[in-house]
Protein backbone atom coordinates (compact mmCIF):
# COMPACT_ATOMS: atom_id res chain seq x y z
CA UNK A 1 74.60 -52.43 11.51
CA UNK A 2 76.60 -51.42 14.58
CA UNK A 3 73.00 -50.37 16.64
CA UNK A 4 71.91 -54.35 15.38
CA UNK A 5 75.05 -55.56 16.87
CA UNK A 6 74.67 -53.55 19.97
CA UNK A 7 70.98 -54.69 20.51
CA UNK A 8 72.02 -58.09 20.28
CA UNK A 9 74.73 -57.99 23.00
CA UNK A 10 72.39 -56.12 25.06
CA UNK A 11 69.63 -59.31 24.18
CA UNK A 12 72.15 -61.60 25.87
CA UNK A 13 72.85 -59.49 28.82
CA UNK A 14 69.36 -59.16 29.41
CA UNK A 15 69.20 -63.18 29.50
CA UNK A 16 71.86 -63.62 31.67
CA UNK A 17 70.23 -61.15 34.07
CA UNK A 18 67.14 -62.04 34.30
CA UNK A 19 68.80 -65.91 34.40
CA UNK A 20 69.90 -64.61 37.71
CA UNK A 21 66.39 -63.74 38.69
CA UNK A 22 65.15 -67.10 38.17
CA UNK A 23 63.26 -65.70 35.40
CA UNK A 24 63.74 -66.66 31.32
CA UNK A 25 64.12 -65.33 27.85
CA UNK A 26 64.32 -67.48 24.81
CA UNK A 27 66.98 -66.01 22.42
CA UNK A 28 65.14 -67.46 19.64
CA UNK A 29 61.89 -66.37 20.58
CA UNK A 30 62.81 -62.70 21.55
CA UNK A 31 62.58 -61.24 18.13
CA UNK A 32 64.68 -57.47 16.97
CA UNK A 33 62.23 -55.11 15.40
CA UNK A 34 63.04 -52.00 14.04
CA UNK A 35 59.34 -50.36 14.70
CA UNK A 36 60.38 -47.76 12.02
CA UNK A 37 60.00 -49.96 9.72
CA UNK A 38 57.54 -52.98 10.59
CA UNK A 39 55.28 -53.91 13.60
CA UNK A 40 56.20 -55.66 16.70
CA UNK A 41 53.71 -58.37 18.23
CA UNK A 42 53.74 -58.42 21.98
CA UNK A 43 51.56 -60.29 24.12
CA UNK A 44 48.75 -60.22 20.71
CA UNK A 45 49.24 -56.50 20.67
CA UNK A 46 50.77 -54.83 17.29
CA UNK A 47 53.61 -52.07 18.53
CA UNK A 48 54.59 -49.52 16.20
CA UNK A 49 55.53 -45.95 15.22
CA UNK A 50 53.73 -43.32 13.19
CA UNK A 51 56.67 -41.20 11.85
CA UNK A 52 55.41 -37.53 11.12
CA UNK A 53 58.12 -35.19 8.91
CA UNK A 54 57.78 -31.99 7.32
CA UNK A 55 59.63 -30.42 4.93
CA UNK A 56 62.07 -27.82 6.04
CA UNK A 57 63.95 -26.15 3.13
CA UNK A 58 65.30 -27.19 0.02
CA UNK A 59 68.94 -27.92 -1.50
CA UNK A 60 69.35 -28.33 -5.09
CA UNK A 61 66.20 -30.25 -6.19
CA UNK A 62 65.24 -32.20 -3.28
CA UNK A 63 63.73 -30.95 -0.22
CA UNK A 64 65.35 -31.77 3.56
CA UNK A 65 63.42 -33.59 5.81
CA UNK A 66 63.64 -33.14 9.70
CA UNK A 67 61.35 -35.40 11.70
CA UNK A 68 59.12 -33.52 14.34
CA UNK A 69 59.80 -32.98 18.13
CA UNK A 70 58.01 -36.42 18.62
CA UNK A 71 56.95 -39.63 17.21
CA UNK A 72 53.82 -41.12 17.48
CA UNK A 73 53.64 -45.22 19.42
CA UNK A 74 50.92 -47.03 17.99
CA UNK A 75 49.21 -50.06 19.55
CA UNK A 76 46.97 -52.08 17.32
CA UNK A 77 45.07 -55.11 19.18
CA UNK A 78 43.09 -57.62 16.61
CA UNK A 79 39.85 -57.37 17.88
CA UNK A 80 38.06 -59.38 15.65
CA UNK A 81 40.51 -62.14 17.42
CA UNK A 82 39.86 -61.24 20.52
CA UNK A 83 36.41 -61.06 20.34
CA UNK A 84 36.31 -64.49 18.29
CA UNK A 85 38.55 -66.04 21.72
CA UNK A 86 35.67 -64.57 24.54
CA UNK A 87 32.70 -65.66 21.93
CA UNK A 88 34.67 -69.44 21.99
CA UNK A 89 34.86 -69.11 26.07
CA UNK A 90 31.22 -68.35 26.82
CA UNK A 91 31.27 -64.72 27.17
């Protein structure tokens, strides 16, 4: 919970500076998304992670996970949407 609360402050400093830019952010469109756990749409674009673990050792009856050196970002676009948007346009 402390990393949500963190995020958020860092949300509204992120307004405010780009406030100063002339530029905006809507507070309640800007959405938190922990891409562990779900998607993220940006711009029509999914964003997300493909978490790889292995198996490391064992303690008592359950085996420790450790993630590997890396995780995998994953960007999905809906091309039947897309194309269904440039069909609808004339292309």
């Amino acid at each position: 919970m402390r990393a949500l609360n963190y995020i958020k402050n860092l949300k509204q400093t992120l307004k405010e500076f780009l406030d100063q830019l002339k530029l905006s952010l809507s507070l309640e469109k800007t959405l938190i998304t922990d891409i562990k756990k779900d998607t993220a749409k940006f711009l029509g674009v999914l964003i997300g992670t493909n978490l790889d673990f292995k198996s490391v050792g064992t303690r008592i009856t359950r085996a420790i996970k450790k993630r590997i050196g890396y995780v995998n970002i994953t960007l999905r676009a809906p091309t039947q949407t897309l194309a269904d948007r440039l069909k609808s346009n004339g292309f």
